[in-house]
C-alpha atoms as a PDB file:
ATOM      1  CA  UNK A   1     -13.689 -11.337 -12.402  1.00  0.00           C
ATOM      2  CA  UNK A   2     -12.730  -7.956 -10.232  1.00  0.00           C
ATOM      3  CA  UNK A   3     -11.143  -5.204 -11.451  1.00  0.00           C
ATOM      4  CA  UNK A   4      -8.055  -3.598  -9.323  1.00  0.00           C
ATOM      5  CA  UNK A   5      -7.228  -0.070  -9.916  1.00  0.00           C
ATOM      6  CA  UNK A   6      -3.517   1.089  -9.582  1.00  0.00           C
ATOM      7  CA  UNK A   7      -3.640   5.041  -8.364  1.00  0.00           C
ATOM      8  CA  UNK A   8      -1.445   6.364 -11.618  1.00  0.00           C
ATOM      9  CA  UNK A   9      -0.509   9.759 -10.809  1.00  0.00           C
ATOM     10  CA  UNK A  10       3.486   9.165 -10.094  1.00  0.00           C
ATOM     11  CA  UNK A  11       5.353   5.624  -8.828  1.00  0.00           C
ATOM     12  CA  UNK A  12       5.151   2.429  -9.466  1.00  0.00           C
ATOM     13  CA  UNK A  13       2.152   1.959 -11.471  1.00  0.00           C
ATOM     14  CA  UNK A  14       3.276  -0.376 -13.985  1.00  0.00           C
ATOM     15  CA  UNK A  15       4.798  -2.945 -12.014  1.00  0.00           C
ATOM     16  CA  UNK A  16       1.568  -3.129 -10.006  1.00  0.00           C
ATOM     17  CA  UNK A  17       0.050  -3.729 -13.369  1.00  0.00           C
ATOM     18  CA  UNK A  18       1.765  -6.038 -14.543  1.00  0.00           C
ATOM     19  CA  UNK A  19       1.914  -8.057 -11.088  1.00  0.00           C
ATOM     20  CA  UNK A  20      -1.956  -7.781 -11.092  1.00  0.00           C
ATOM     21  CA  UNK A  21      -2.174  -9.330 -14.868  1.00  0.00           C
ATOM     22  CA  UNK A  22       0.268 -11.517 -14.129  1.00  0.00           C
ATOM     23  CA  UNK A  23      -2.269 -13.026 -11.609  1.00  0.00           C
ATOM     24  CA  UNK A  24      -5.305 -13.388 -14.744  1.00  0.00           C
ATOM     25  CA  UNK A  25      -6.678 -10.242 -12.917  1.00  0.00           C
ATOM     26  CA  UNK A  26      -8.048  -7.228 -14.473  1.00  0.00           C
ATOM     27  CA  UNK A  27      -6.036  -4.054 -13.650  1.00  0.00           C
ATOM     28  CA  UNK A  28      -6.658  -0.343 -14.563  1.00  0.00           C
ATOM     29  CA  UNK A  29      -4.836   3.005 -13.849  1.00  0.00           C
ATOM     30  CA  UNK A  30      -7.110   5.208 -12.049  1.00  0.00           C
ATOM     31  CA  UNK A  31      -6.809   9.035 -12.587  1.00  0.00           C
ATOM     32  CA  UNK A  32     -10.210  10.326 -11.740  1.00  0.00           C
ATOM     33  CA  UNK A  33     -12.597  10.197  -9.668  1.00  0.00           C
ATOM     34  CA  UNK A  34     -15.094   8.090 -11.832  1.00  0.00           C
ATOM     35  CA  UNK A  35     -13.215   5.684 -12.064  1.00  0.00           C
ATOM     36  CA  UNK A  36     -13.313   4.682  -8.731  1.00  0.00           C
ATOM     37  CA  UNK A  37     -16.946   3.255  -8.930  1.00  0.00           C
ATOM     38  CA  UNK A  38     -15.288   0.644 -11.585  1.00  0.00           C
ATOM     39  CA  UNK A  39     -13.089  -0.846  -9.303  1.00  0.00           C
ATOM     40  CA  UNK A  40     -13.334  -4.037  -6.977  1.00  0.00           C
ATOM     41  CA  UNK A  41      -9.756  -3.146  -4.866  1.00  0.00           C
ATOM     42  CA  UNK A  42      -6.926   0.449  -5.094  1.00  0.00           C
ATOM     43  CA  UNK A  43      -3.195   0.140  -4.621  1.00  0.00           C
ATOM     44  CA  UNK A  44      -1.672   3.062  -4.136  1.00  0.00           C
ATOM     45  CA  UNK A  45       1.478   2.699  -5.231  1.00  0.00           C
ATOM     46  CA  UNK A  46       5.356   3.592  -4.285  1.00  0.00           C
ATOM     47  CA  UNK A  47       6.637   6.734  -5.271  1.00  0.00           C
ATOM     48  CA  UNK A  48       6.952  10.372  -3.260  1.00  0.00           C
ATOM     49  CA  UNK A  49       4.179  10.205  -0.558  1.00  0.00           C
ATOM     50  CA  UNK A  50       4.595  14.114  -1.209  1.00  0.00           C
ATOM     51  CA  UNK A  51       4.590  14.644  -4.763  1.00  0.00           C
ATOM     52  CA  UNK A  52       1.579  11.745  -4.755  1.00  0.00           C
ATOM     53  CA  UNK A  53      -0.344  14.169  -1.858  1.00  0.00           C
ATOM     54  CA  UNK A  54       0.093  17.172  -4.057  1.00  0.00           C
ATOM     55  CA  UNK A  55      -1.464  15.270  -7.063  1.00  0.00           C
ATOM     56  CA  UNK A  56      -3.847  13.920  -5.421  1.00  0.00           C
ATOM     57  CA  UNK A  57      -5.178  17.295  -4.467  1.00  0.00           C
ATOM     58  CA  UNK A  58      -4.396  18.635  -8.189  1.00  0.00           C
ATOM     59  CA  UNK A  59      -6.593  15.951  -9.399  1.00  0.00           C
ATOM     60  CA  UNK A  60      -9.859  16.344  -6.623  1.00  0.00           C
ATOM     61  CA  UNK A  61      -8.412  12.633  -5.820  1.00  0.00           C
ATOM     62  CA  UNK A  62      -8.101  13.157  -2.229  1.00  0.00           C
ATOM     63  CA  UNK A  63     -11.791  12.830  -0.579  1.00  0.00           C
ATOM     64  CA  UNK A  64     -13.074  10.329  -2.876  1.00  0.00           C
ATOM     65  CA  UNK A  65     -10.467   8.231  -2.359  1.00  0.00           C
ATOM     66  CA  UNK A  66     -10.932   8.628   1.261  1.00  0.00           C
ATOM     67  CA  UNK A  67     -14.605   8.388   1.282  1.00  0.00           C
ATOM     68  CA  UNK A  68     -14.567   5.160  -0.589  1.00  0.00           C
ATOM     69  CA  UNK A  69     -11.650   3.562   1.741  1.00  0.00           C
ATOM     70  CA  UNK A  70     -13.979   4.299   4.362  1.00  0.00           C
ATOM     71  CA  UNK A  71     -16.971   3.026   2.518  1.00  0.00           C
ATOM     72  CA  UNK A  72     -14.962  -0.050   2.639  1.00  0.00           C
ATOM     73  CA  UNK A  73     -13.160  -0.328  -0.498  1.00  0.00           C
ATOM     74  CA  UNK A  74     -10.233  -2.531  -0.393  1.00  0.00           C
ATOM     75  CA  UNK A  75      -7.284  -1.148  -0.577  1.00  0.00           C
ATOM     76  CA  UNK A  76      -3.418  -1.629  -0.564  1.00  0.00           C
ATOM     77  CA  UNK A  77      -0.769   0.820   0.254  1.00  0.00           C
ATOM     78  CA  UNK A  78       3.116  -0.384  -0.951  1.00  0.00           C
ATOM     79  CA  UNK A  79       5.666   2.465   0.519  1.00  0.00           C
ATOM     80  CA  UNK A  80       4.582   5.482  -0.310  1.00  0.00           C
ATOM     81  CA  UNK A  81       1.318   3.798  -0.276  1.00  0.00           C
ATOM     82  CA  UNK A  82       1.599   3.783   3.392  1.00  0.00           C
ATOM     83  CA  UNK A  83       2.253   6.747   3.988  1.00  0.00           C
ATOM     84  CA  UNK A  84      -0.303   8.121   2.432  1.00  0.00           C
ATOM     85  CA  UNK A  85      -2.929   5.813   5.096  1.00  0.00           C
ATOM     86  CA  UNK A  86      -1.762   6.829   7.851  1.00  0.00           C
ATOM     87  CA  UNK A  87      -3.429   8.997  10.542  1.00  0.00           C
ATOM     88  CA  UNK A  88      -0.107  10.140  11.558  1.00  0.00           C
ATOM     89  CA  UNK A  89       3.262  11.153  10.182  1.00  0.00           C
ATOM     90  CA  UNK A  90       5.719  11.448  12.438  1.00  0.00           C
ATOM     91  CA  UNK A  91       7.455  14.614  12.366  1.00  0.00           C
ATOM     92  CA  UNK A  92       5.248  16.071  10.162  1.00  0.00           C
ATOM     93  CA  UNK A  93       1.643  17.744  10.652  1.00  0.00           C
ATOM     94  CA  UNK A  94      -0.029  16.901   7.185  1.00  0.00           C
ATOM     95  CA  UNK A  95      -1.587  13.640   6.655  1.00  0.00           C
ATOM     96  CA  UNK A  96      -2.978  13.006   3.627  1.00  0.00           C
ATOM     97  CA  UNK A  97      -5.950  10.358   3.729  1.00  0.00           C
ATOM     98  CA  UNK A  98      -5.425   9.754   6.996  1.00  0.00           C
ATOM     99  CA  UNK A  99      -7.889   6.399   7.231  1.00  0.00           C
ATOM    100  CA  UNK A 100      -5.461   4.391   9.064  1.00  0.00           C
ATOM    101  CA  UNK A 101      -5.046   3.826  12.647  1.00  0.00           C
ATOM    102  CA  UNK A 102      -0.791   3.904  12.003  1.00  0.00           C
ATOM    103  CA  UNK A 103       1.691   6.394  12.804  1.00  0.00           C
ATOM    104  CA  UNK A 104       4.587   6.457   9.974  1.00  0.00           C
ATOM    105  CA  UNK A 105       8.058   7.291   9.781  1.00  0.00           C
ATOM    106  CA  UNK A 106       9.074   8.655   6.455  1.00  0.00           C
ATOM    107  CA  UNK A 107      12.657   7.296   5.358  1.00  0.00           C
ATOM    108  CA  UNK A 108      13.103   5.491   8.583  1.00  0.00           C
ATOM    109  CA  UNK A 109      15.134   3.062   6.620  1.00  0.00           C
ATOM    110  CA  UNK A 110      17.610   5.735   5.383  1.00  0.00           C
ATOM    111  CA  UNK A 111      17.909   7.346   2.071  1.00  0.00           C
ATOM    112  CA  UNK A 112      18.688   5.662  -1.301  1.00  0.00           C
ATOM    113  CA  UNK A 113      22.239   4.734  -0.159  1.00  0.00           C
ATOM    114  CA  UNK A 114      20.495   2.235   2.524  1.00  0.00           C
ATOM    115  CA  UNK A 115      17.855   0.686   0.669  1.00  0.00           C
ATOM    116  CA  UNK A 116      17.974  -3.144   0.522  1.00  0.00           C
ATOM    117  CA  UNK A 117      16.750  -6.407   0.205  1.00  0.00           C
ATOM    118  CA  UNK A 118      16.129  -9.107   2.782  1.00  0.00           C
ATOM    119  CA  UNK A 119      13.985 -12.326   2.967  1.00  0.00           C
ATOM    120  CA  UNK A 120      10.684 -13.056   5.719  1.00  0.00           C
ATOM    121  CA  UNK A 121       8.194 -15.942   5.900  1.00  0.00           C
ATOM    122  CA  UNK A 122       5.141 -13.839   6.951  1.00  0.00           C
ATOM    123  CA  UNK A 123       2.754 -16.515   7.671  1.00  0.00           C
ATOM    124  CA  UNK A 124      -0.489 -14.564   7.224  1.00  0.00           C
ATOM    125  CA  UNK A 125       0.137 -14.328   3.785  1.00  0.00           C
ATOM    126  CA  UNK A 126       2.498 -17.317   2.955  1.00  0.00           C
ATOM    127  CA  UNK A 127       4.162 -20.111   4.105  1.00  0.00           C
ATOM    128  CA  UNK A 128       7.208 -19.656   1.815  1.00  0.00           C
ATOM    129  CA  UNK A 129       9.755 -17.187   2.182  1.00  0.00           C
ATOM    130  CA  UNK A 130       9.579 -14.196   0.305  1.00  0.00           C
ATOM    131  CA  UNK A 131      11.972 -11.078  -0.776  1.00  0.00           C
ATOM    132  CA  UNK A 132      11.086  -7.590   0.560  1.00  0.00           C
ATOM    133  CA  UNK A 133      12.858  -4.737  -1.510  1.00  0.00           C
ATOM    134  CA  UNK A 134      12.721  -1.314   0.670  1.00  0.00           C
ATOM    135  CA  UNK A 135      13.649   1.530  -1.177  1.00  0.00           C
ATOM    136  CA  UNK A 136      13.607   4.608   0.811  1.00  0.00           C
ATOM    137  CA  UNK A 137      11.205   2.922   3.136  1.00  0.00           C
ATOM    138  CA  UNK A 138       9.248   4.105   5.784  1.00  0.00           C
ATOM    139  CA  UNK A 139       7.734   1.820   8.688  1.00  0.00           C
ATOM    140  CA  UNK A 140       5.498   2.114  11.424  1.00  0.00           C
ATOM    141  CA  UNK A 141       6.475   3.286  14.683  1.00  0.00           C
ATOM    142  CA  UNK A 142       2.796   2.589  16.461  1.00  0.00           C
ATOM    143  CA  UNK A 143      -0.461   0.993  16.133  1.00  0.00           C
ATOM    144  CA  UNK A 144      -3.897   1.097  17.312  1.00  0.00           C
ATOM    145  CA  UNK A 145      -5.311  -2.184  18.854  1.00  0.00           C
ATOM    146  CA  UNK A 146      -7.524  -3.020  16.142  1.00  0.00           C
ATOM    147  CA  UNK A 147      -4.668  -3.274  13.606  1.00  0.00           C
ATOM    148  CA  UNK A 148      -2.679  -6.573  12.570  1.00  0.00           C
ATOM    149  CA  UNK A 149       0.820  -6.202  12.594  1.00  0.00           C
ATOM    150  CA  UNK A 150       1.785  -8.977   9.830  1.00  0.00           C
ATOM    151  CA  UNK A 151       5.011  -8.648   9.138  1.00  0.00           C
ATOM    152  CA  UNK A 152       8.228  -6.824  10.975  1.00  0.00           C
ATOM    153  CA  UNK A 153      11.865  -6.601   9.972  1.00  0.00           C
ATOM    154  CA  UNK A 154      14.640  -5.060  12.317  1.00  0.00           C
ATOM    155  CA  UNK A 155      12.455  -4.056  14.877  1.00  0.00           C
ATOM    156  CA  UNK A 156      10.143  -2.202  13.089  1.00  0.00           C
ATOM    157  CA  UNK A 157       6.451  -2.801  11.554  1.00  0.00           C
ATOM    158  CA  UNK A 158       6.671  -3.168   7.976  1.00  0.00           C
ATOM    159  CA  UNK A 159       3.388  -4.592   7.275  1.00  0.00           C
ATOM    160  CA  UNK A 160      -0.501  -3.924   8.574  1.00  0.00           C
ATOM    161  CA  UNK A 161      -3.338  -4.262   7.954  1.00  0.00           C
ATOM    162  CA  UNK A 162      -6.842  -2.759   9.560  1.00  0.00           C
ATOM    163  CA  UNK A 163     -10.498  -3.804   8.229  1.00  0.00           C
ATOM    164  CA  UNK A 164     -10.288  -3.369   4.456  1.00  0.00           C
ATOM    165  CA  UNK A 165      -6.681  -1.451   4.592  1.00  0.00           C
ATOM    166  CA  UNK A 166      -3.427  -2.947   3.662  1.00  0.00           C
ATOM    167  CA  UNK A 167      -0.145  -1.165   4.111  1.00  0.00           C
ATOM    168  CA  UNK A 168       3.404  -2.678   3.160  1.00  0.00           C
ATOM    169  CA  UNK A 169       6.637  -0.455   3.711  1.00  0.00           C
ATOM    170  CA  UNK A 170       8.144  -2.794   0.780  1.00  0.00           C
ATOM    171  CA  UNK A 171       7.743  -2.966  -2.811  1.00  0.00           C
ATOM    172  CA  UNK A 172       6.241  -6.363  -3.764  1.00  0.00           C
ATOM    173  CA  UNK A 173       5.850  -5.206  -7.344  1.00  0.00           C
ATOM    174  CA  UNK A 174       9.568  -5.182  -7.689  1.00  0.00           C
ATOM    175  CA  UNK A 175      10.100  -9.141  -6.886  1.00  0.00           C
ATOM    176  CA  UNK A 176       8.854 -12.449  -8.575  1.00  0.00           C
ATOM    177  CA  UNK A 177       6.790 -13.524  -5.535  1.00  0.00           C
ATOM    178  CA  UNK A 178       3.092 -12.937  -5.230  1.00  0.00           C
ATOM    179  CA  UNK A 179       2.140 -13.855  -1.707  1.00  0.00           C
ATOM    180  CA  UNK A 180       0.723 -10.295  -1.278  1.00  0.00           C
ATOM    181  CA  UNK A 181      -1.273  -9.870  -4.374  1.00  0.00           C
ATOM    182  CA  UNK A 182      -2.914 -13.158  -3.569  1.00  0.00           C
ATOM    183  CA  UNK A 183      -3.315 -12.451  -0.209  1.00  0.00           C
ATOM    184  CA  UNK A 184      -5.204  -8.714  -1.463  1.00  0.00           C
ATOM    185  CA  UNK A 185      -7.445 -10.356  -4.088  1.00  0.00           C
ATOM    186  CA  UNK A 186      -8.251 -13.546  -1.972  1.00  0.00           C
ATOM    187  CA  UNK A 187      -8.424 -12.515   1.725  1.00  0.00           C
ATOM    188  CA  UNK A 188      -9.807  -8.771   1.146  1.00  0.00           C
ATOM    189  CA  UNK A 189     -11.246  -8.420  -2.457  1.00  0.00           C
ATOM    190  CA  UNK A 190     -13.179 -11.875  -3.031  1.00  0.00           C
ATOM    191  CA  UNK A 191     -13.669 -12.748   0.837  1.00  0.00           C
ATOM    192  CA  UNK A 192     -15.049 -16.628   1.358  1.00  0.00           C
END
């Protein structure tokens, strides 16, 4: 059975958890580097893309992180998450892993005030319509060619994915539905 580490330094760790369980999967917080090497698949969770970069540099998280992503470790980034993929920021000139070929708008929702909740078949990962809770949400304003845009919502990208990199602007953790956590564990963890 694999093992999928939640980054726990600040966010949404223990609904990812619990979603992850929920699925008869084994989950683990990951707080050091070591633990990495344990792991089959890394979400990096919702929270403050810049109080998670800062930690992630506190806890000599940052490069081996990267170095596994690009060593082809699976890995999902919800909100915050996403952020912290992308090559670019937008109005901003830190990155912080920077292994994704997306350039992110922080907030490009609005602030707390405009978070919401809508519904979206996104037929790559199921056929059923699913909730999408954004919560301070950013979304992708561009893409590189070799990335699949699998979901947007007004407009705007709001899910991607790129080789063994998943990034969501939404918080799947936060709903009943678990068309993304099988579509993690069965399309990029335990490929046929």
């Amino acid at each position: 059975m694999c093992v999928i580490g939640v980054l726990a330094l600040q966010g949404s760790v223990k609904e990812h958890i619990n979603c992850i369980q929920a699925a008869d999967t084994n989950a683990v917080e990951v707080k050091t580097a070591a633990q990495l090497e344990k792991i089959d698949g890394l979400i990096l969770p919702g929270g403050e893309s810049t109080t998670l970069g800062i930690l992630l540099h506190h806890f000599n998280l940052l490069h081996p992180i990267r170095e596994h992503i690009l060593q082809g470790l699976p890995v999902w980034g919800t909100c915050a998450g996403m952020i912290l993929l992308a090559k670019k920021i937008t109005d901003q000139s830190v990155h912080y892993l920077g292994v994704m070929d997306i350039v992110v708008k922080r907030n490009a929702f609005g602030r707390q005030l405009e978070s919401f909740t809508t519904e979206a078949v996104i037929e790559a990962v199921s056929p059923s319509s699913m909730p999408l809770v954004f919560i301070r949400a950013p979304y992708i304003e561009s893409v590189h060619q070799d990335v699949q845009v699998l979901a947007t919502i007004k407009n705007h990208i709001v899910a991607a994915r790129q080789r063994n990199m998943l990034a969501t602007s939404f918080h799947p953790e936060l709903t009943n539905h678990r068309g993304f956590y099988d579509y993690f564990m069965t399309k990029m963890i335990m490929k046929p």
